[in-house]
Protein backbone atom coordinates (compact mmCIF):
# COMPACT_ATOMS: atom_id res chain seq x y z
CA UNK A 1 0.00 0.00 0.00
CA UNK A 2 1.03 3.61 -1.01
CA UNK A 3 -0.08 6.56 0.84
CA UNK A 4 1.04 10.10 -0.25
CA UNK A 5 0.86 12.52 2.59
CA UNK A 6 1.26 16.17 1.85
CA UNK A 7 1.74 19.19 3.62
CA UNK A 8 1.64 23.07 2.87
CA UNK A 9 4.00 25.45 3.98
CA UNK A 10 4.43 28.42 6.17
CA UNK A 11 1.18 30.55 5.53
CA UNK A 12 -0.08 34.21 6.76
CA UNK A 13 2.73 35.96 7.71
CA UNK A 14 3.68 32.69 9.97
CA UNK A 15 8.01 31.06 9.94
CA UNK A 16 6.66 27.43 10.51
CA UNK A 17 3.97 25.28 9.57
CA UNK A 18 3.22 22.79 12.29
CA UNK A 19 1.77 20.36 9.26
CA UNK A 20 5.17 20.50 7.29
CA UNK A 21 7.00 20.14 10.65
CA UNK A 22 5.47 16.83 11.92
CA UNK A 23 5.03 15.44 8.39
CA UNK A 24 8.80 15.85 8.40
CA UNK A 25 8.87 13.27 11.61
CA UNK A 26 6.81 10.73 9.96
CA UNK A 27 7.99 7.77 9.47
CA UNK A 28 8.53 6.49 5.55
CA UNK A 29 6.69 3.06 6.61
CA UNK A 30 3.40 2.83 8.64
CA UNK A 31 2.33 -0.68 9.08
CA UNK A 32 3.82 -1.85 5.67
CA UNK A 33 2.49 1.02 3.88
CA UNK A 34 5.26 3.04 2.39
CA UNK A 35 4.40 7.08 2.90
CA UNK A 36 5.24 9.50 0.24
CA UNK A 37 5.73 13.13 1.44
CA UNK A 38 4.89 16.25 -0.68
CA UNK A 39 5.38 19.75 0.09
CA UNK A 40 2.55 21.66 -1.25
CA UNK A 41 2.71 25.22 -1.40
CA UNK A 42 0.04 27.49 0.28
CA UNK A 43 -1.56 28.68 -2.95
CA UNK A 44 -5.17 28.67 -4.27
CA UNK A 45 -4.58 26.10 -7.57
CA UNK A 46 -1.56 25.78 -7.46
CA UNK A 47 -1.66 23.13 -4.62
CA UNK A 48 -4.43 21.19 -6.44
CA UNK A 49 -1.74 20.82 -9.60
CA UNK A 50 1.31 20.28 -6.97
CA UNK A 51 -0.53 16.99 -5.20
CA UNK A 52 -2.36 16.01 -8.50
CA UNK A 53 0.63 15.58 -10.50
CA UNK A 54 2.61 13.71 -7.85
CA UNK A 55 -0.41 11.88 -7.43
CA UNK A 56 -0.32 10.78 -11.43
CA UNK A 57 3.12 9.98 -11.06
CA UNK A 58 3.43 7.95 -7.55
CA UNK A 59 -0.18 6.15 -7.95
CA UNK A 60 -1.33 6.20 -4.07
CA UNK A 61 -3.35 4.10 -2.80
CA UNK A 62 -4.82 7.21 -0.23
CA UNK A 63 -4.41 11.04 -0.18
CA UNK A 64 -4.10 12.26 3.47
CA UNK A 65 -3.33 16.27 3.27
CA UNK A 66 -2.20 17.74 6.65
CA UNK A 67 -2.82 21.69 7.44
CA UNK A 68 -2.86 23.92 10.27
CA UNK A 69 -5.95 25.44 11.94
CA UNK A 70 -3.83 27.64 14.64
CA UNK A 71 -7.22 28.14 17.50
CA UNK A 72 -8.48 24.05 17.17
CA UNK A 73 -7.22 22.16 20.39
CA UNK A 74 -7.51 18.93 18.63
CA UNK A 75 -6.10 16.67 15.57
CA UNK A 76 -9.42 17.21 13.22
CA UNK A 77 -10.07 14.50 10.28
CA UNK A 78 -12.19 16.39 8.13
CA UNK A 79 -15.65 15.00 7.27
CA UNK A 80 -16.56 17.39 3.99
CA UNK A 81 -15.21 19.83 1.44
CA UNK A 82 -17.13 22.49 0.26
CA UNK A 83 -17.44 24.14 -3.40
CA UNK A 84 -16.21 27.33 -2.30
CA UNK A 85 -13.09 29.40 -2.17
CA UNK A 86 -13.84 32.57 -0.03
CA UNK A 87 -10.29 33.72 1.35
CA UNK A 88 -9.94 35.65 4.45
CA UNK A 89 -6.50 36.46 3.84
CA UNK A 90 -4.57 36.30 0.57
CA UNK A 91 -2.30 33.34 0.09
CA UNK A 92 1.28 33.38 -0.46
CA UNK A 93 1.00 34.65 -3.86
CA UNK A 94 -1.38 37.10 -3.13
CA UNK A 95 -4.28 35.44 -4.37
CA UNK A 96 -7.36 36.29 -2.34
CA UNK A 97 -10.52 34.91 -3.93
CA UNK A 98 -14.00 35.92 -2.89
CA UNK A 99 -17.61 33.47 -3.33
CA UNK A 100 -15.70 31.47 -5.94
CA UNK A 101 -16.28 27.78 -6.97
CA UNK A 102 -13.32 25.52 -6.90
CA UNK A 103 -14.66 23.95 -9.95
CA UNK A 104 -17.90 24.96 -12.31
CA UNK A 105 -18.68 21.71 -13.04
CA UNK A 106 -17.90 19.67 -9.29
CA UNK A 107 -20.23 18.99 -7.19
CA UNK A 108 -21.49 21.33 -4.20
CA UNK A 109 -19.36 18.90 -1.92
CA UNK A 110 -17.54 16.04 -1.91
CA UNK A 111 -17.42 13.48 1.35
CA UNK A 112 -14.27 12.18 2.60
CA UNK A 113 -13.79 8.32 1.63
CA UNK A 114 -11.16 7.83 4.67
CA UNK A 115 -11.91 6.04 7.59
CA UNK A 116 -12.47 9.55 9.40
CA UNK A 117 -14.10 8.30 12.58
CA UNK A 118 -11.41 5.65 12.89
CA UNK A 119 -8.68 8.06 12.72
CA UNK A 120 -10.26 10.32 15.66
CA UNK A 121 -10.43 7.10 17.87
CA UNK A 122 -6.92 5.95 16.84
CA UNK A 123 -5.45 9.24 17.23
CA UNK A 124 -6.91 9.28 20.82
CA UNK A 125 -5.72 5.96 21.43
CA UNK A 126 -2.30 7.64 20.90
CA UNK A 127 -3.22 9.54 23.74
CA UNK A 128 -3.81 12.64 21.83
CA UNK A 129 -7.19 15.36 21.63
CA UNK A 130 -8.98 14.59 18.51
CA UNK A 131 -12.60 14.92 16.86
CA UNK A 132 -14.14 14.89 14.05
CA UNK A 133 -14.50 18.02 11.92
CA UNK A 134 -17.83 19.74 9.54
CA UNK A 135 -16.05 22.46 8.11
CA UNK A 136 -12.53 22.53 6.55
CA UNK A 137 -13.02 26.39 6.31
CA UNK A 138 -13.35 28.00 2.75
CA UNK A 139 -9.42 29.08 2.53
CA UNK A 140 -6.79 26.95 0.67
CA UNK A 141 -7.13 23.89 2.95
CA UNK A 142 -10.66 23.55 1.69
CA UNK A 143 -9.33 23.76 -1.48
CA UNK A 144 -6.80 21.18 -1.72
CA UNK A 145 -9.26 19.14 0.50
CA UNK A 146 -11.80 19.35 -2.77
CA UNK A 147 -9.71 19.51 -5.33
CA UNK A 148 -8.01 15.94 -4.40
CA UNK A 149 -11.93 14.65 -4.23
CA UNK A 150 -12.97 16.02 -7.42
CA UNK A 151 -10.33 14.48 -8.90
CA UNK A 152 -10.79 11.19 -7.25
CA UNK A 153 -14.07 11.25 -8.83
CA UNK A 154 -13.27 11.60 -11.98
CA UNK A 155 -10.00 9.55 -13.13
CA UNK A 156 -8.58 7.94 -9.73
CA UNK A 157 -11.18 4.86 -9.11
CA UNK A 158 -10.52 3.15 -5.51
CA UNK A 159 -8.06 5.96 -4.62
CA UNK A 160 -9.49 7.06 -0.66
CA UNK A 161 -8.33 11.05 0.02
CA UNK A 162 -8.98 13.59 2.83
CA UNK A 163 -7.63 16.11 4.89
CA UNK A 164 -6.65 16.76 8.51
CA UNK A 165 -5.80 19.53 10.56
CA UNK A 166 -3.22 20.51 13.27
CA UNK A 167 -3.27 23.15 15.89
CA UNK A 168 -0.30 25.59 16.57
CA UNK A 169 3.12 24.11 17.75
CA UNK A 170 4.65 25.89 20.97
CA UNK A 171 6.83 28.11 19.12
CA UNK A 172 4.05 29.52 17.43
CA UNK A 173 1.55 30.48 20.41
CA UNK A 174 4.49 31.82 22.44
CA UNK A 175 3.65 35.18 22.20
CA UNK A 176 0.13 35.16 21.96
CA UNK A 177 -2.59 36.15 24.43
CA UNK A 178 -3.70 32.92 26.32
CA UNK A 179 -5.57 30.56 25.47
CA UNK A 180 -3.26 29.94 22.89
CA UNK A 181 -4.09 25.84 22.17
CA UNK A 182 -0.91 23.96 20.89
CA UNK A 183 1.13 20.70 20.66
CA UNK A 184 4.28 19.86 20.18
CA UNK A 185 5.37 18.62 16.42
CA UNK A 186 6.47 15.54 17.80
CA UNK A 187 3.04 14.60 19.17
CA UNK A 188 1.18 16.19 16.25
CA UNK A 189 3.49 13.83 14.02
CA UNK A 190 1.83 10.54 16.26
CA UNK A 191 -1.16 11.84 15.29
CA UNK A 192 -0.43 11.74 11.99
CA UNK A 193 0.88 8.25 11.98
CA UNK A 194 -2.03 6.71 14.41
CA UNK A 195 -4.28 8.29 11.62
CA UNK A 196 -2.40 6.48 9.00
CA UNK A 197 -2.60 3.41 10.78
CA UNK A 198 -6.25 3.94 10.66
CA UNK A 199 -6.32 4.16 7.24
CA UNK A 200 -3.92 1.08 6.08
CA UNK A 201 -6.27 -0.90 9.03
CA UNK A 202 -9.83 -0.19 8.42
CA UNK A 203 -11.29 -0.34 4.67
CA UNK A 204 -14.92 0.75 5.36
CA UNK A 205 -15.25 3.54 8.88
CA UNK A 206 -16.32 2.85 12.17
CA UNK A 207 -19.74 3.02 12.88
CA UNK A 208 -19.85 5.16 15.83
CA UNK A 209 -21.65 9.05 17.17
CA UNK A 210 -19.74 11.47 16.40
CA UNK A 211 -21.68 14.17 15.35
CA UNK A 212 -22.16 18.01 17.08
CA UNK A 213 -25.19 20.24 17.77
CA UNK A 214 -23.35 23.08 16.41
C-alpha cells in the first residue's frame, strides 16, 4: 500500500507550519504502507496541480493532506469539502478569492472516503485530543481538501483522500494572548501516523456518534 501525505507550507505571515513540521517526523513506513511526502505550497490552484501531478506519477493508494488550523485544540479529520473558495486572507501569492467555486462543473461537496471516525479514535488511542471536523473552512485547505476529491471522482477509481488539521506548535503560540491551544510537532506527528494506521487498518469507517449540535 502507497499513501502520499502532503503538507503546505508556512502561511499568513507565519516562519513554521506545524503540518510540514510533523510530516517531516513521519515515518517512511506505517504498518507496511510506504508514505510519500509532498510539500505543497500554500496557494489557491496551485496546490491542487502540486498533489495532483505527484499523485499521477506515484499512484497512491490514499491522499491524506495535513494543514494547520492555529485556534483548534484537537487533531481534526475532516468530514466534507465544500465548493467554495472565499479567502480571508490572501495566500502566499497574493491570491485572495472571494464566493468562488473551486470547480464549475464539481459537485457542491464532496465526502471524505477515509476512515475519518477511525482516525479520531486511533489518534486518541495515541493519547492525543482529537474529533471529528464539519467544516474545513473555505481558505486553501478547503481547497486542496476538494480539489483531491474532485479528482478522485473523476479519473482515480478506488483511490481514498482527505484532509486533517493541526493546531499551533509551541513556538508559534508563544507570544500570543492565552488561550493559545498547541502541541508539540512531535506529538502532532503521532497523530499523523495513528491516523495512518487507521487508514492502512480499516477499509470501510467505524460506525460510531460522532456528530455536534453546532
Amino acid at each position: 500500500m502507497k499513501i502520499l501525505l502532503t503538507a503546505f507550507d508556512p502561511f499568513g505571515g507565519e516562519s513554521v507550519n506545524p503540518a510540514q513540521e510533523a510530516v517531516r517526523l513521519v515515518p517512511e513506513t506505517v504498518c507496511g504502507a510506504q508514505i510519500v511526502k509532498l510539500e505543497v505550497p500554500t496557494v489557491f490552484g496551485k496546490s491542487i496541480d502540486v498533489v495532483l501531478q505527484k499523485a499521477r506519477s506515484v499512484k497512491p493508494d490514499a491522499i491524506l493532506c495535513i494543514g494547520q488550523s492555529g485556534y483548534r485544540f484537537e487533531i481534526t479529520p475532516e468530514r466534507v469539502a465544500i465548493n467554495l473558495s472565499d479567502a480571508r486572507i490572501p495566500d502566499n501569492e497574493g491570491n485572495q478569492p472571494i464566493d468562488q467555486p473551486i470547480y464549475p462543473d464539481g459537485a457542491p461537496a464532496y465526502f471524505s472516503n477515509l476512515p475519518v471516525k477511525a482516525m479520531v479514535e486511533a489518534i486518541r488511542d495515541a493519547g492525543l485530543p482529537s474529533s471529528l471536523s464539519n467544516t474545513a473552512g473555505t481558505y486553501v485547505c478547503n481547497h486542496l481538501m476538494y480539489g483531491v476529491l474532485y479528482h478522485i471522482q473523476r479519473e482515480m477509481p478506488g483511490v481514498r483522500g482527505g484532509f486533517m488539521h493541526v493546531p499551533f506548535i509551541p513556538r508559534q503560540v508563544a507570544r500570543l494572548p492565552l488561550p493559545a491551544p498547541c502541541l508539540s510537532e512531535q506529538d502532532i506527528a503521532r497523530g499523523i501516523e495513528a491516523a495512518l494506521r487507521a487508514i492502512v487498518q480499516n477499509d470501510t469507517d467505524l460506525h460510531t456518534a460522532a456528530g455536534k449540535e453546532s
